[in-house]
C-alpha atoms as a PDB file:
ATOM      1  CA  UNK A   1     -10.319 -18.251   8.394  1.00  0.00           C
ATOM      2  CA  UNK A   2      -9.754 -16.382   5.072  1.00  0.00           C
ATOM      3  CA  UNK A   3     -12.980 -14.720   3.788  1.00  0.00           C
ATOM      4  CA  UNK A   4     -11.485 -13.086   0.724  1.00  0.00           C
ATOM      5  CA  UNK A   5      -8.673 -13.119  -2.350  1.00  0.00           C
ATOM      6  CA  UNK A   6      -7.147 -10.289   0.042  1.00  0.00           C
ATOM      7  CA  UNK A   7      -7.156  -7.433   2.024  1.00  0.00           C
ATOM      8  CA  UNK A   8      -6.752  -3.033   0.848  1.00  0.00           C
ATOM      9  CA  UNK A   9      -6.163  -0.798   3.567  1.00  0.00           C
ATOM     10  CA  UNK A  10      -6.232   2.859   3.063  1.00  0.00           C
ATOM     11  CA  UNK A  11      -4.466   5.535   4.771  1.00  0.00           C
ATOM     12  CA  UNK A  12      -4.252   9.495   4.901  1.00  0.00           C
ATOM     13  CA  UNK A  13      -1.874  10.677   6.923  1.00  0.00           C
ATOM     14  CA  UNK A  14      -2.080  14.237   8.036  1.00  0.00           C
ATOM     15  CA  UNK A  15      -0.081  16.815   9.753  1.00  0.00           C
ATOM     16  CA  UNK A  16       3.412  14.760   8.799  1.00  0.00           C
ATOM     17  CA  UNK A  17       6.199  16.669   9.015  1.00  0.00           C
ATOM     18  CA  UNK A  18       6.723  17.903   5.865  1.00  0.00           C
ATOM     19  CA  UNK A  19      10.335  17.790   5.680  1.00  0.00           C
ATOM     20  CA  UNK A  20       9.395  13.522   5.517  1.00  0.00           C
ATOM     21  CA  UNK A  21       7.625  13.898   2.534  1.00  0.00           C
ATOM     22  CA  UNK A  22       9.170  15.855  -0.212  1.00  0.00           C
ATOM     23  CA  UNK A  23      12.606  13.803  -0.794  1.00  0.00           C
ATOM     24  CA  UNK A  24      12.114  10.823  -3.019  1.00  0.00           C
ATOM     25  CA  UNK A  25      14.430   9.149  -1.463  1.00  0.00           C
ATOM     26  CA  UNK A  26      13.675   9.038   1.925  1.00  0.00           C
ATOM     27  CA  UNK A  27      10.137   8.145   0.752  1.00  0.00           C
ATOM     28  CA  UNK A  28      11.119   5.457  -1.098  1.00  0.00           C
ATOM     29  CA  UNK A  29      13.437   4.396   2.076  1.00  0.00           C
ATOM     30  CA  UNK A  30      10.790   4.314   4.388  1.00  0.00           C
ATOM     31  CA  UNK A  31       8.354   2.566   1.907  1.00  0.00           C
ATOM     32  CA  UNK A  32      10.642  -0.511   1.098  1.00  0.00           C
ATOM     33  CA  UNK A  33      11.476  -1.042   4.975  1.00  0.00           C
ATOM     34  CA  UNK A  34       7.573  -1.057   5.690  1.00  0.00           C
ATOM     35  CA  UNK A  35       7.249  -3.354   2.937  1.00  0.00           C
ATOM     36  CA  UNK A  36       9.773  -5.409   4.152  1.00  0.00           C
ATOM     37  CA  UNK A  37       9.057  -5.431   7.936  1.00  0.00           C
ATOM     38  CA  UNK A  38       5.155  -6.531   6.732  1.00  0.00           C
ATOM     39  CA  UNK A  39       6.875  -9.993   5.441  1.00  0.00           C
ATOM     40  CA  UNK A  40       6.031  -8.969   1.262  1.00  0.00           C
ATOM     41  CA  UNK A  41       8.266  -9.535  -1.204  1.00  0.00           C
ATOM     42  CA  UNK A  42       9.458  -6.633  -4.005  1.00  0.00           C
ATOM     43  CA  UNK A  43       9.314  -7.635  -7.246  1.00  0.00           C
ATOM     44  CA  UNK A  44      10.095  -4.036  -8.592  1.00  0.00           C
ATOM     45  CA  UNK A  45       9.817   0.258  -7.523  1.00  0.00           C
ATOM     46  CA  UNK A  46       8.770   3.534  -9.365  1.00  0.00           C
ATOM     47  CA  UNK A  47       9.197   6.750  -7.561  1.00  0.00           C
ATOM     48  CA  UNK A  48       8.716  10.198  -8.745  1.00  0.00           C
ATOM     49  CA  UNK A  49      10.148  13.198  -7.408  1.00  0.00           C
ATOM     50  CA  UNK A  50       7.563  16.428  -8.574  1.00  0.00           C
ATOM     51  CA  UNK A  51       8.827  20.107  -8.139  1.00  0.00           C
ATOM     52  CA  UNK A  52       8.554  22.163  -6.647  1.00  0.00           C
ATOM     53  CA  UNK A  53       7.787  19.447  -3.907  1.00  0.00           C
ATOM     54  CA  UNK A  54       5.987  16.033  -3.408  1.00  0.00           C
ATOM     55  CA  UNK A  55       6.841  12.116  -4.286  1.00  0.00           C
ATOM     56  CA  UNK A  56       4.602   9.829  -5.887  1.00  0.00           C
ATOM     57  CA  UNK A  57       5.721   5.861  -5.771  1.00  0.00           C
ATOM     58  CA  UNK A  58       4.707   2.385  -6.233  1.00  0.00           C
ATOM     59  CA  UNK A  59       5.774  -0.854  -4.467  1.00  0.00           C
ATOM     60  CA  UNK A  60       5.106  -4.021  -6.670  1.00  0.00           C
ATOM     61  CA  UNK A  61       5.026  -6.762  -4.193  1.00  0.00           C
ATOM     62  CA  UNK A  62       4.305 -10.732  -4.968  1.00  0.00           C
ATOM     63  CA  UNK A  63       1.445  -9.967  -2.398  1.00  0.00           C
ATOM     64  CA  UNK A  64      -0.037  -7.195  -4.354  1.00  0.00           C
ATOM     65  CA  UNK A  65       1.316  -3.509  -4.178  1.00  0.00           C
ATOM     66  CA  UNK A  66       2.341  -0.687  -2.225  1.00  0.00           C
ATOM     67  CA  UNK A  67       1.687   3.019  -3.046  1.00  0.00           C
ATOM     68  CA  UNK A  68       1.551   6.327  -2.101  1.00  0.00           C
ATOM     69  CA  UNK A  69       0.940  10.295  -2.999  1.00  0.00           C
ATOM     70  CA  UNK A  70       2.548  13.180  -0.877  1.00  0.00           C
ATOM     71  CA  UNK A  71       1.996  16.665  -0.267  1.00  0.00           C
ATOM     72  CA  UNK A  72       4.224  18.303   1.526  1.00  0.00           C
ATOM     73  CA  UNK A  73       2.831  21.350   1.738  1.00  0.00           C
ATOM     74  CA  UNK A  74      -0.438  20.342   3.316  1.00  0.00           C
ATOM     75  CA  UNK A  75       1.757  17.822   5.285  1.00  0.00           C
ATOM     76  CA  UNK A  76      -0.077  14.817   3.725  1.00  0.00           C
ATOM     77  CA  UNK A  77       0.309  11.104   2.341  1.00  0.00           C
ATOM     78  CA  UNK A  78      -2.472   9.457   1.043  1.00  0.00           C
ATOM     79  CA  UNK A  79      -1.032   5.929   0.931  1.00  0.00           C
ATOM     80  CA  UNK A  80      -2.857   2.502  -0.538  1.00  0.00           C
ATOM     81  CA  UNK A  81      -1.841  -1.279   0.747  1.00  0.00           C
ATOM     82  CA  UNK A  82      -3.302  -3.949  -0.966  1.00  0.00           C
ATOM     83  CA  UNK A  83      -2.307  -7.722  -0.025  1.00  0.00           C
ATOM     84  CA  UNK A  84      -3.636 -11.044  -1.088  1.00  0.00           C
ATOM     85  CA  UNK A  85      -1.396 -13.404   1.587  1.00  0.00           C
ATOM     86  CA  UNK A  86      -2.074 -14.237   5.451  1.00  0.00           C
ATOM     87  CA  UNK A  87       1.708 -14.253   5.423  1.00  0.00           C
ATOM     88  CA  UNK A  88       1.334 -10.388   4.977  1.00  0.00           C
ATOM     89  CA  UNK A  89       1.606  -8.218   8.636  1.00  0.00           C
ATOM     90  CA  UNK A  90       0.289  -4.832   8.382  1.00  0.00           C
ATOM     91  CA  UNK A  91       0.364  -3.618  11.286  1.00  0.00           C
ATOM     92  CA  UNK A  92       3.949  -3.832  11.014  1.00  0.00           C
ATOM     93  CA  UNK A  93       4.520  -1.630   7.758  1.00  0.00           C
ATOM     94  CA  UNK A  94       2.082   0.670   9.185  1.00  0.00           C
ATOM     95  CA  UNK A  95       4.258   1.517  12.378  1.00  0.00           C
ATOM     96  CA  UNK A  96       7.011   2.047  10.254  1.00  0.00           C
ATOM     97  CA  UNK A  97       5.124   4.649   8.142  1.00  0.00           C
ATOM     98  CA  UNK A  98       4.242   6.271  11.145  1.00  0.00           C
ATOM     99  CA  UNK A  99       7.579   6.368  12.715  1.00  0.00           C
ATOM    100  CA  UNK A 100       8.837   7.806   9.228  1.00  0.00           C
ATOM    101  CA  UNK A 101       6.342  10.052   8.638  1.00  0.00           C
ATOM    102  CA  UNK A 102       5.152  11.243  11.545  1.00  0.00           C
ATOM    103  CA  UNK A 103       1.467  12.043  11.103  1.00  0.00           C
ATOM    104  CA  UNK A 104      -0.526  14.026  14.219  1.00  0.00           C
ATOM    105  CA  UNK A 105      -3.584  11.866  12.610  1.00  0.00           C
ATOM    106  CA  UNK A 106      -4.648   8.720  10.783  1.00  0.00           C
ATOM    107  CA  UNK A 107      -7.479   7.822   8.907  1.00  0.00           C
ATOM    108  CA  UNK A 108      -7.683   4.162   8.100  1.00  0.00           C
ATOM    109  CA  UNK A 109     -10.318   2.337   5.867  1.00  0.00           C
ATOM    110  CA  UNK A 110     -10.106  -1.749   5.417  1.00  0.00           C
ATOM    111  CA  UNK A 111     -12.011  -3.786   3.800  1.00  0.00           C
ATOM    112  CA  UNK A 112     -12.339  -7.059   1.949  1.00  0.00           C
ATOM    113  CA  UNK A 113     -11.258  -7.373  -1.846  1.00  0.00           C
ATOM    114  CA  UNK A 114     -13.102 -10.853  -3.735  1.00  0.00           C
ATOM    115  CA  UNK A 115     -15.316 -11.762  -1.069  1.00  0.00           C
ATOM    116  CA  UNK A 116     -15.746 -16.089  -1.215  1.00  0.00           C
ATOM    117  CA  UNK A 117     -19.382 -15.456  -0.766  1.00  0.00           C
ATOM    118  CA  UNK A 118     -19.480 -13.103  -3.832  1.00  0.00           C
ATOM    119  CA  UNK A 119     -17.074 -15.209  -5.708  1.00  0.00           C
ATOM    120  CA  UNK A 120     -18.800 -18.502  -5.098  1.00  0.00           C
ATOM    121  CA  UNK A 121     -22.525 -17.011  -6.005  1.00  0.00           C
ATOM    122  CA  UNK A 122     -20.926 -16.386  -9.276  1.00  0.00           C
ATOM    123  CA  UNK A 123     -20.050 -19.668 -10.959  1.00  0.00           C
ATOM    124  CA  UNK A 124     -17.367 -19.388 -13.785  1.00  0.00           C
ATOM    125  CA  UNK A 125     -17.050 -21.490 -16.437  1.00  0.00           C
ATOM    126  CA  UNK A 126     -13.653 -23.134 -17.303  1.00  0.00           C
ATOM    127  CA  UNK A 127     -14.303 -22.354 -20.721  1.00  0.00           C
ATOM    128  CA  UNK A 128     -14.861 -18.446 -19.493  1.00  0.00           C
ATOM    129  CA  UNK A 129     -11.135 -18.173 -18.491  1.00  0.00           C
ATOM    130  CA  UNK A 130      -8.282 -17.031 -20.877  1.00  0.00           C
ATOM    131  CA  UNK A 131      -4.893 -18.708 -20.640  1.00  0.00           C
ATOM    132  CA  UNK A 132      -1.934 -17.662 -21.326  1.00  0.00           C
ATOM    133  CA  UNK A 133      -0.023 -18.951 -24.360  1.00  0.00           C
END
């Protein structure tokens, strides 16, 4: 059972091979076929290339988005994944991350964004929500 609007998981990879993290490209390769594989949809991309070295990008997906920061030279990716749909499989974007990145270690943080029991303590008020004209 869903207990919140959706999920963020966190990442820092460390001790990636650097050589997968300074080409924009290949970032933004490896990015859209983890997004895909997880069962999101793209709805649009932005990828910078930084010199001397490291990519920063962003994913747009129906679901949410996709991002991440590298640093090549400390052979790093701090990378965000934030979902709102029990359609969405992680664990599948993350093994393509790995496989494209190839950290030596993972740190992973979940948790919970819009909690039902937060969001049904606090009652809103029809009148309280703007529409769009």
């Amino acid at each position: 059972m869903k207990k919140s609007l959706g999920v963020h998981i966190i990442l820092e990879f460390f001790g990636c091979d650097p050589n997968t993290l300074t080409r924009r490209e290949y970032v933004e390769r490896v990015m859209l076929e983890a997004a895909q594989k997880a069962n999101t949809h793209s709805i649009g991309t932005f990828f910078h290339q930084f010199k001397p070295h490291g990519v920063s990008g962003v994913i747009i997906i129906e679901e949410s988005h996709i991002s991440i920061h590298t640093w090549p030279e400390h052979g790093f990716a701090a990378i965000d994944f934030f979902y709102c749909s029990d359609e969405v499989d992680p664990e599948k974007a993350i093994e393509v991350l790995i496989e494209g990145f190839k950290p030596t270690r993972i740190s992973r943080v979940e948790f919970e964004r819009g909690s039902f029991k937060e969001l049904n303590a606090q009652e809103t008020k029809p009148e309280q929500v703007l529409s769009i004209a």
